[in-house]
Each structure stands twice: as C-alpha cells, then as structure tokens.
Protein backbone atom coordinates (compact mmCIF):
# COMPACT_ATOMS: atom_id res chain seq x y z
CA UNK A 1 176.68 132.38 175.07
CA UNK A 2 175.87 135.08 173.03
CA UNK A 3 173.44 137.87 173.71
CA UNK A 4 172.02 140.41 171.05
CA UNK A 5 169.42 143.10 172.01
CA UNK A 6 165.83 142.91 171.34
CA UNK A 7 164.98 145.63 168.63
CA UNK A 8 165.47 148.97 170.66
CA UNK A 9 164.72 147.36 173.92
CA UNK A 10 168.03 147.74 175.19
CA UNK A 11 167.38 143.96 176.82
CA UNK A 12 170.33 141.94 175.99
CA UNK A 13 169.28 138.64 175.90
CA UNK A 14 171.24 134.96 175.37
CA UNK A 15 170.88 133.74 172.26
CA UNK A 16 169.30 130.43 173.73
CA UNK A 17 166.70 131.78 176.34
CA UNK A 18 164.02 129.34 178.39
CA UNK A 19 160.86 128.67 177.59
CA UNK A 20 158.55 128.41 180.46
CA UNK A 21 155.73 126.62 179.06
CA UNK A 22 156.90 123.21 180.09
CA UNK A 23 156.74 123.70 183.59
CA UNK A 24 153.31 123.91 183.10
CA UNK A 25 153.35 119.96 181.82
CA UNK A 26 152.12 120.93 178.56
CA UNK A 27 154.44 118.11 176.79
CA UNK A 28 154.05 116.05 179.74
CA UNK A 29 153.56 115.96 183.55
CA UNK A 30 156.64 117.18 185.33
CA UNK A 31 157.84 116.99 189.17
CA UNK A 32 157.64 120.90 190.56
CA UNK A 33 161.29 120.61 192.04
CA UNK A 34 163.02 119.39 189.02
CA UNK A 35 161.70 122.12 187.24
CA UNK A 36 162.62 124.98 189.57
CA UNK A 37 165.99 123.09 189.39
CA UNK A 38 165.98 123.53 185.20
CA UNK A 39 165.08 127.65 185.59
CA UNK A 40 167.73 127.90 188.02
CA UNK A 41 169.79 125.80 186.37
CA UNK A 42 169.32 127.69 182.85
CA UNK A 43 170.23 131.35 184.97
CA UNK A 44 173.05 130.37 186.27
CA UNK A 45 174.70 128.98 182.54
CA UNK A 46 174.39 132.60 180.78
CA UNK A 47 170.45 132.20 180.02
CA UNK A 48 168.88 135.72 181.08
CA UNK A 49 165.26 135.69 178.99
CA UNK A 50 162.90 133.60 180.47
CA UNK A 51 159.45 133.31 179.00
CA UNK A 52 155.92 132.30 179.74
CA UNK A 53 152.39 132.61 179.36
CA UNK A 54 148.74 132.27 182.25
CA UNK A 55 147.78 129.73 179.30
CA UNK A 56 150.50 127.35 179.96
CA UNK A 57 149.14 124.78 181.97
CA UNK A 58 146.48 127.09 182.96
CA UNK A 59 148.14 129.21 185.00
CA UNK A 60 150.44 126.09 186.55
CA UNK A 61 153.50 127.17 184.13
CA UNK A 62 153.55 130.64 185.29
CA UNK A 63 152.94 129.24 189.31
CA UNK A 64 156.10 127.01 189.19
CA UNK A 65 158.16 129.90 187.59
CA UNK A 66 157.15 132.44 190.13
CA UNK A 67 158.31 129.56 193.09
CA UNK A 68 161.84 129.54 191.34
CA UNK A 69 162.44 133.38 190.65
CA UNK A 70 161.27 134.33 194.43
CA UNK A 71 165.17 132.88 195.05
CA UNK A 72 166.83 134.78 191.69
CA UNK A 73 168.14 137.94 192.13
CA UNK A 74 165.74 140.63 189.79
CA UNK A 75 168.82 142.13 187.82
CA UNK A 76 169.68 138.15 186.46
CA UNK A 77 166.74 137.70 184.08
CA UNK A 78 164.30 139.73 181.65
CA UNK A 79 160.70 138.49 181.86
CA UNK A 80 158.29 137.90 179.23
CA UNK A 81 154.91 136.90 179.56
CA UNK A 82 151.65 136.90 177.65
CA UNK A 83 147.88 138.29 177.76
CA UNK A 84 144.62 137.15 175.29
CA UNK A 85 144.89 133.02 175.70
CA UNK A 86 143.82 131.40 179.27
CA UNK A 87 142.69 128.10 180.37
CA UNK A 88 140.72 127.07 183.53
CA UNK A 89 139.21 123.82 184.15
CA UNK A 90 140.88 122.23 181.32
CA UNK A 91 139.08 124.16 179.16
CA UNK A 92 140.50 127.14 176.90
CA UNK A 93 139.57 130.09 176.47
CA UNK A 94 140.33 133.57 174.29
CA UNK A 95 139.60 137.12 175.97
CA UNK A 96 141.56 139.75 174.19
CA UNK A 97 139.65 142.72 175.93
CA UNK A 98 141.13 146.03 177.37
CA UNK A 99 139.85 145.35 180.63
CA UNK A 100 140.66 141.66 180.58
CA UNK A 101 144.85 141.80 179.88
CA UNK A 102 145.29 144.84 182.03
CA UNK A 103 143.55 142.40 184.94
CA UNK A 104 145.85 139.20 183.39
CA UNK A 105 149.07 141.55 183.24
CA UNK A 106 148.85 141.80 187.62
CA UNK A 107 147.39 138.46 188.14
CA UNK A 108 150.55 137.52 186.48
CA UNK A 109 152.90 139.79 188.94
CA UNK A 110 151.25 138.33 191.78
CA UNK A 111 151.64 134.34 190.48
CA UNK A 112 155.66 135.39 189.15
CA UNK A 113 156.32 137.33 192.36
CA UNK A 114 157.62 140.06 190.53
CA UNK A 115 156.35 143.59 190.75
CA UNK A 116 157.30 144.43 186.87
CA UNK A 117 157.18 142.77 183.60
CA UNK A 118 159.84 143.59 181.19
CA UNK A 119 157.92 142.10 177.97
CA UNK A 120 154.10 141.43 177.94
CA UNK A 121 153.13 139.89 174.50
CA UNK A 122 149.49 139.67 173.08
CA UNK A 123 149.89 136.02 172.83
CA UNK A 124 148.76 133.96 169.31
CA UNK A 125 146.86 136.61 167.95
CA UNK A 126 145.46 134.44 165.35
CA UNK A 127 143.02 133.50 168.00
CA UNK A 128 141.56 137.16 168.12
CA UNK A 129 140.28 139.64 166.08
CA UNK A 130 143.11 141.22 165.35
CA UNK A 131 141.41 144.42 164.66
CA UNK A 132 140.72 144.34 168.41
CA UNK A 133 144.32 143.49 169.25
CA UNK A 134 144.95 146.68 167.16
CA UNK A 135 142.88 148.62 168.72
CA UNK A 136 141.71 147.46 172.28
CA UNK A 137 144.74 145.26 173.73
CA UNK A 138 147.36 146.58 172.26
CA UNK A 139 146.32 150.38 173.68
CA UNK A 140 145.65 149.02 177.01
CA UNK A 141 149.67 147.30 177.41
CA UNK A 142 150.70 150.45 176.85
CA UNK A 143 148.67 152.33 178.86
CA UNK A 144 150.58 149.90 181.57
CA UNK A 145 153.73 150.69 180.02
CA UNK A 146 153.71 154.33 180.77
CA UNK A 147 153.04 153.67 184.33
CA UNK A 148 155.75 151.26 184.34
CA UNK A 149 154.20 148.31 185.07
CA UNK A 150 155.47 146.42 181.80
CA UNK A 151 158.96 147.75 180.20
CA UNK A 152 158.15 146.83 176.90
CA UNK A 153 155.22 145.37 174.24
CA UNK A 154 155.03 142.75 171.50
CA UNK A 155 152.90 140.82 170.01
CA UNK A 156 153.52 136.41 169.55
CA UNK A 157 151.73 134.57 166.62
CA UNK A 158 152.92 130.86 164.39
CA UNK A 159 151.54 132.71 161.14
CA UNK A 160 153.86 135.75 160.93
CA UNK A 161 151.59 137.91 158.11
CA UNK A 162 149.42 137.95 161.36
CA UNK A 163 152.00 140.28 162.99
CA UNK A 164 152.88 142.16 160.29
CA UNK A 165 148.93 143.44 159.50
CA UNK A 166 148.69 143.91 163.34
CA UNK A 167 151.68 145.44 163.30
CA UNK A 168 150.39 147.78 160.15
CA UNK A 169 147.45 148.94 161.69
CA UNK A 170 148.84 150.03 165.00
CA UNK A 171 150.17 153.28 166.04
CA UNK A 172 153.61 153.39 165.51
CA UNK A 173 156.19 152.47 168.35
CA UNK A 174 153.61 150.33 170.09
CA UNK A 175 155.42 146.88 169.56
CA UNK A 176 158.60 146.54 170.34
CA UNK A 177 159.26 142.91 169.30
CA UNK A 178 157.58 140.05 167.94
CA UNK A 179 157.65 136.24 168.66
CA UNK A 180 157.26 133.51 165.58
CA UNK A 181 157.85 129.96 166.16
CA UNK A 182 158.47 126.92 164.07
CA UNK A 183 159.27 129.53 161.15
CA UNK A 184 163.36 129.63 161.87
CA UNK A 185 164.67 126.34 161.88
CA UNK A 186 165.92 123.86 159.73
CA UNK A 187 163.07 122.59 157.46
CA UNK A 188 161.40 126.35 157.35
CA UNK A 189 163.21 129.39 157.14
CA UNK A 190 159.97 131.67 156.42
CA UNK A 191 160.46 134.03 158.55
CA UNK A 192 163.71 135.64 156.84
CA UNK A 193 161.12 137.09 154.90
CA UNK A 194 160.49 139.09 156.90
CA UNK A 195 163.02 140.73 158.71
CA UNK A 196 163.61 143.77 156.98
CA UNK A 197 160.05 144.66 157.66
CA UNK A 198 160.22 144.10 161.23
CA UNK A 199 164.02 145.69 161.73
CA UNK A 200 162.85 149.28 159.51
CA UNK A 201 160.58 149.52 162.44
CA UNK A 202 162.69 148.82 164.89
CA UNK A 203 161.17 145.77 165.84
CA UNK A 204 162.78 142.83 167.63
CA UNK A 205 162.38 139.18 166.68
CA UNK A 206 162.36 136.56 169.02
CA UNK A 207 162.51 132.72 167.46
CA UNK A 208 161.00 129.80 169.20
CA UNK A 209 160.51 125.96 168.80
CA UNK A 210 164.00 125.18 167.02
CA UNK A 211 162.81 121.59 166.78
CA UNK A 212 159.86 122.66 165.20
CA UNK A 213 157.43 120.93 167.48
CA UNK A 214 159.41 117.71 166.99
CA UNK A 215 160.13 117.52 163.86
CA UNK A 216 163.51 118.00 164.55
CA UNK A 217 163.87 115.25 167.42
CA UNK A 218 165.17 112.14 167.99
CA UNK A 219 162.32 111.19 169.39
CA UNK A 220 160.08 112.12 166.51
CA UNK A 221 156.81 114.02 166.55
CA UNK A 222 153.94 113.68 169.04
CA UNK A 223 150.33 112.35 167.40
CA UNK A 224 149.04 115.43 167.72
CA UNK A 225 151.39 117.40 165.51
CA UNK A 226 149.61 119.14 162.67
CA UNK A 227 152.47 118.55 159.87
CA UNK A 228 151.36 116.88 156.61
CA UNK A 229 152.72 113.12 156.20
CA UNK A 230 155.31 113.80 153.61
CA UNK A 231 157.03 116.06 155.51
CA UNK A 232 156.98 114.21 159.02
CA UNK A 233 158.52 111.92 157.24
CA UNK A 234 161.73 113.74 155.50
CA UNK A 235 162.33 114.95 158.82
CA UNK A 236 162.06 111.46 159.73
CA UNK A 237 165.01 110.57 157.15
CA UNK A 238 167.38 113.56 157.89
CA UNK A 239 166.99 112.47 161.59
CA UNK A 240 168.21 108.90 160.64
CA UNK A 241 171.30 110.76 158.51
CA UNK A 242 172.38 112.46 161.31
CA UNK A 243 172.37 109.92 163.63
CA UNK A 244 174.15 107.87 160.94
CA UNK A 245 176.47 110.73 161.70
CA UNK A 246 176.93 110.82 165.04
CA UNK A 247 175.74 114.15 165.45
CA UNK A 248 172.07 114.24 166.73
CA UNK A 249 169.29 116.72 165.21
CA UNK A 250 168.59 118.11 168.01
CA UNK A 251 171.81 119.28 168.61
CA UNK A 252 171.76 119.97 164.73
CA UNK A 253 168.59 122.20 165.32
CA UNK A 254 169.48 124.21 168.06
CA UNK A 255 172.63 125.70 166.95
CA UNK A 256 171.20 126.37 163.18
CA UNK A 257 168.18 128.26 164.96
CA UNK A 258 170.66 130.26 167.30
CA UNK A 259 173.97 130.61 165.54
CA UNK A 260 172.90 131.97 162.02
CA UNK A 261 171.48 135.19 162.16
CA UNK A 262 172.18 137.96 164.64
CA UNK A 263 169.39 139.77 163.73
CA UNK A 264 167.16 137.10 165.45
CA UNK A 265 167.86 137.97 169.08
CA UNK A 266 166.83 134.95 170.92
CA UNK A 267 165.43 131.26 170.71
CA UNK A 268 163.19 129.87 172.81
CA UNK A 269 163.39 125.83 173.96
CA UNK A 270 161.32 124.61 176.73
CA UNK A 271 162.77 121.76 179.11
CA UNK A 272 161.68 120.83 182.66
CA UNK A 273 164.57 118.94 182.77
CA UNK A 274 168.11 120.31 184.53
CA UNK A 275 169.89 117.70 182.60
CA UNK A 276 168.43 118.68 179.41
CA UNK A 277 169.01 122.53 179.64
CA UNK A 278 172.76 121.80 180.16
CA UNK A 279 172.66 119.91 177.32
CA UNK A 280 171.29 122.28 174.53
CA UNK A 281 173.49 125.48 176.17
CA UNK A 282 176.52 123.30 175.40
CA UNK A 283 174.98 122.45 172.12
CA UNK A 284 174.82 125.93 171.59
CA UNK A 285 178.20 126.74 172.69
CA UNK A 286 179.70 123.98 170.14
CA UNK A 287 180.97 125.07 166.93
CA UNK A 288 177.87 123.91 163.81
CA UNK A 289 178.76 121.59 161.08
CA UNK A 290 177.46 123.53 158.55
CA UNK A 291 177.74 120.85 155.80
CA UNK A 292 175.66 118.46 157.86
CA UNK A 293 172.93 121.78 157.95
CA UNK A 294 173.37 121.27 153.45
CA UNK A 295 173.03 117.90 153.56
CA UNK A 296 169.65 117.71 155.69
CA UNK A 297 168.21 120.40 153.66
CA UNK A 298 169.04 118.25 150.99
CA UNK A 299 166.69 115.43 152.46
CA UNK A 300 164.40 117.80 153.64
CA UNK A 301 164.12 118.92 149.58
CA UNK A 302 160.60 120.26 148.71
CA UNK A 303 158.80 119.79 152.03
CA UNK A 304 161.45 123.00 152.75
CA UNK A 305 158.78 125.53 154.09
CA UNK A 306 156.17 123.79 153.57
CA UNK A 307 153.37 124.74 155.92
CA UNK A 308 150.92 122.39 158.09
CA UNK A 309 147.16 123.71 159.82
CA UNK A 310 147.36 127.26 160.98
CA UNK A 311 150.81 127.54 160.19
C-alpha cells in the first residue's frame, strides 16, 4: 500500500481507502456482521481512510460503521464524513443550513462513537445553493474546526466546476480537500483538469468510484445508471477484451484509478464484503498492465469523457 497526504492535512492516507456507503445497503441489502468484518478487515490490510455519510442508508451506513470502530483503536484510521444530504423514512432530503450541519456533525459522533471527526465534507453540493454552502455551511464547519471538533474541511460533488466556484467564492484556507467521483478512472479522466487549480491552493483530492458506478464491472451496470447507451456499451466491449485477457476490469480499474497519479491521494471503493476488500487491496498491490489500460481506451474511443445526467 501506498499512502500520500491529503493537501496540507498532514493525514496520510492508503491509496485505496473504504468507502462506507455500502454498509448502509445502498447497492444492496447486506448482513450487519459481514460488514463490520469488511471495515475491520480493510484496517487491518494497510487501509487507514474510511469514509461515510448520515445519507447512506439513512443514517444505517454510518450506524454499522460506528458498531465496528467502537473495537479499532482511534490512532488506526482517519474519518471522513459528510453534512447537507439526509434521508429518513425513505425519503431524501437536502438541508445545507448553519444550524442544521453543526447539529448533523455530533449526531454523527454519537452514531460513529467517536468524539472527533478528522474530515467533515459538505456532501454533493450540487444539491444546494452553493452560494449558501459558501457562505452558511461552509463558515459553520469551521467554526467546529477551531474548537476541534472536526480536524479538517472539504467539500464532495460528481460535477467538479461545482467545487471549484465554491471553492472561488470562499475565504481562503477553508477547504482543505475535495472529493470527485466517477471523474478518475478509465473511460473519464476529467478531473486532471483540474489539479493544478486545486494543488496552488493547497487543496487535496480525494478520487472515488474507480468502476465508475459499474461501468467498469464484470457485472455490468445497474438499470438505474444514468450513462448514455453508447457508452454503456463500449464499456461493455472493453469488459469482454479484458476478460478475453484474463485480466478482469475491475482489477483493470482499480489499479489505473490508484496507481497513476500521486497527486490524487486516495480512492474510494465501497464493499460490504470481507472477501471482496481483500481482493481489490491485492489488486492494488499487483503491478498494472499498462498496455491493456491503451488498448481499452482504445475501445472506449470517443465515449472517453463523455458525460451522463448531472455528471
């Protein structure tokens, strides 16, 4: 494993960390003990960023985490979780007030069992008005930062000119990192773009969903998934190629998303699955065929970067 910092941070994270959010059977239902098994199982392989969010499974996700890090020792793990996007009754729901994610930020302590945060995120902000993000929740994060509550701020969001306006119009030094998914991986590299912004300001990026929702799978993408056709289906064909290899996509995915570019600090996967997490840290230990990586960019061709609904 390899672990880069996060912007100034000073947290060192793994370049593979754990993603949380399926533990609140948002992919599908899960049995509680297997998943405390996959967070302890991902600690104890070299994984030390572990993130989450009240919205995942409505407050379930963050429930089951806090079961499995009552028995890890503080010092093994950095903790990131998220304000602005809830759920309750099966119904969602946005509040990006002041008042609201200073009240979400200790909820969350309570539900983690953990009496600090070390990243709280303003989570999808293309949900909000991000002049209130700018200028309400933002402000109030690190008002709790000063007191120590929360080490450090950021800001998560699929669109990344979303964080760089918010970023633009807030004081300067208030985020600390940022959190993009499905824009670092093999059929979109967008957010290369826009690293030099983010690094002359000190910011830290943090990657997520190196299968790209499932476009990068084996298994193929869900019904729901927003992708145009054309593209669904030249991921389709450079899944086929590599299995024609030998050498599965997923595996393919998740060491292009963590091996490339130090100046990505982590990616996120989500598994409730011991078996599973095993699986993609040795992925990520293994040496990348990097002409495979040509060759399904090849397929991939013109639906490179090419961008589905709210993405």
């Amino acid at each position: 494993m390899v672990y880069n910092e996060i912007g100034k941070t000073g947290m060192k994270v793994s370049n593979l960390s754990f993603g949380a959010s399926s533990l609140g059977g948002v992919f599908h239902s899960i049995r509680e003990e297997e998943g405390i098994q996959a967070v302890f199982t991902a600690v104890e392989n070299g994984i030390n960023f572990i993130d989450v969010s009240p919205y995942y499974g409505h407050l379930k996700a963050e429930t089951v985490l806090g079961k499995a890090l009552k028995d890890i020792d503080r010092d093994k793990y950095y903790l990131s979780t998220k304000v602005g996007r809830y759920g309750k009754d099966g119904v969602n729901y946005w509040d990006y007030s002041a008042k609201r994610a200073t009240e979400s930020v200790y909820e969350s302590m309570e539900r983690l069992n953990i009496d600090y945060i070390d990243l709280i995120n303003v989570h999808d902000v293309e949900f909000s008005d991000l002049h209130q993000v700018a200028e309400e929740t933002l402000p109030a994060l690190v008002d709790l930062r000063k007191k120590g509550v929360v080490k450090h701020v950021g800001i998560t969001d699929l669109q990344p000119e979303n964080l760089r306006w918010v970023i633009e119009h807030s004081e300067p030094g208030t985020i600390e990192s940022v959190l993009c998914f499905c824009h670092y991986s093999l059929n979109d590299d967008m957010l290369l773009d826009y690293l030099d912004f983010f690094e002359e300001r000190s910011i830290g990026v943090i990657n997520a969903s190196p299968f790209s929702m499932g476009l990068l799978s084996e298994r193929g993408t869900p019904d729901w998934h927003p992708a145009p056709e054309a593209l669904k289906e030249a991921c389709a064909r450079a899944a086929a190629h590599c299995a024609e290899k030998g050498y599965p996509i997923d595996k393919l995915a998740i060491q292009y998303s963590t091996n490339l570019n130090p100046r990505i600090a982590t990616t996120l996967f989500s598994s409730a699955n011991p078996k599973n997490v095993l699986k993609n840290i040795a992925y990520v230990n293994e040496p990348m065929d990097e002409q495979l990586v040509a060759e399904v960019k090849a397929i991939i061709g013109e639906q490179m970067r090419v961008r589905w609904e709210n993405s």
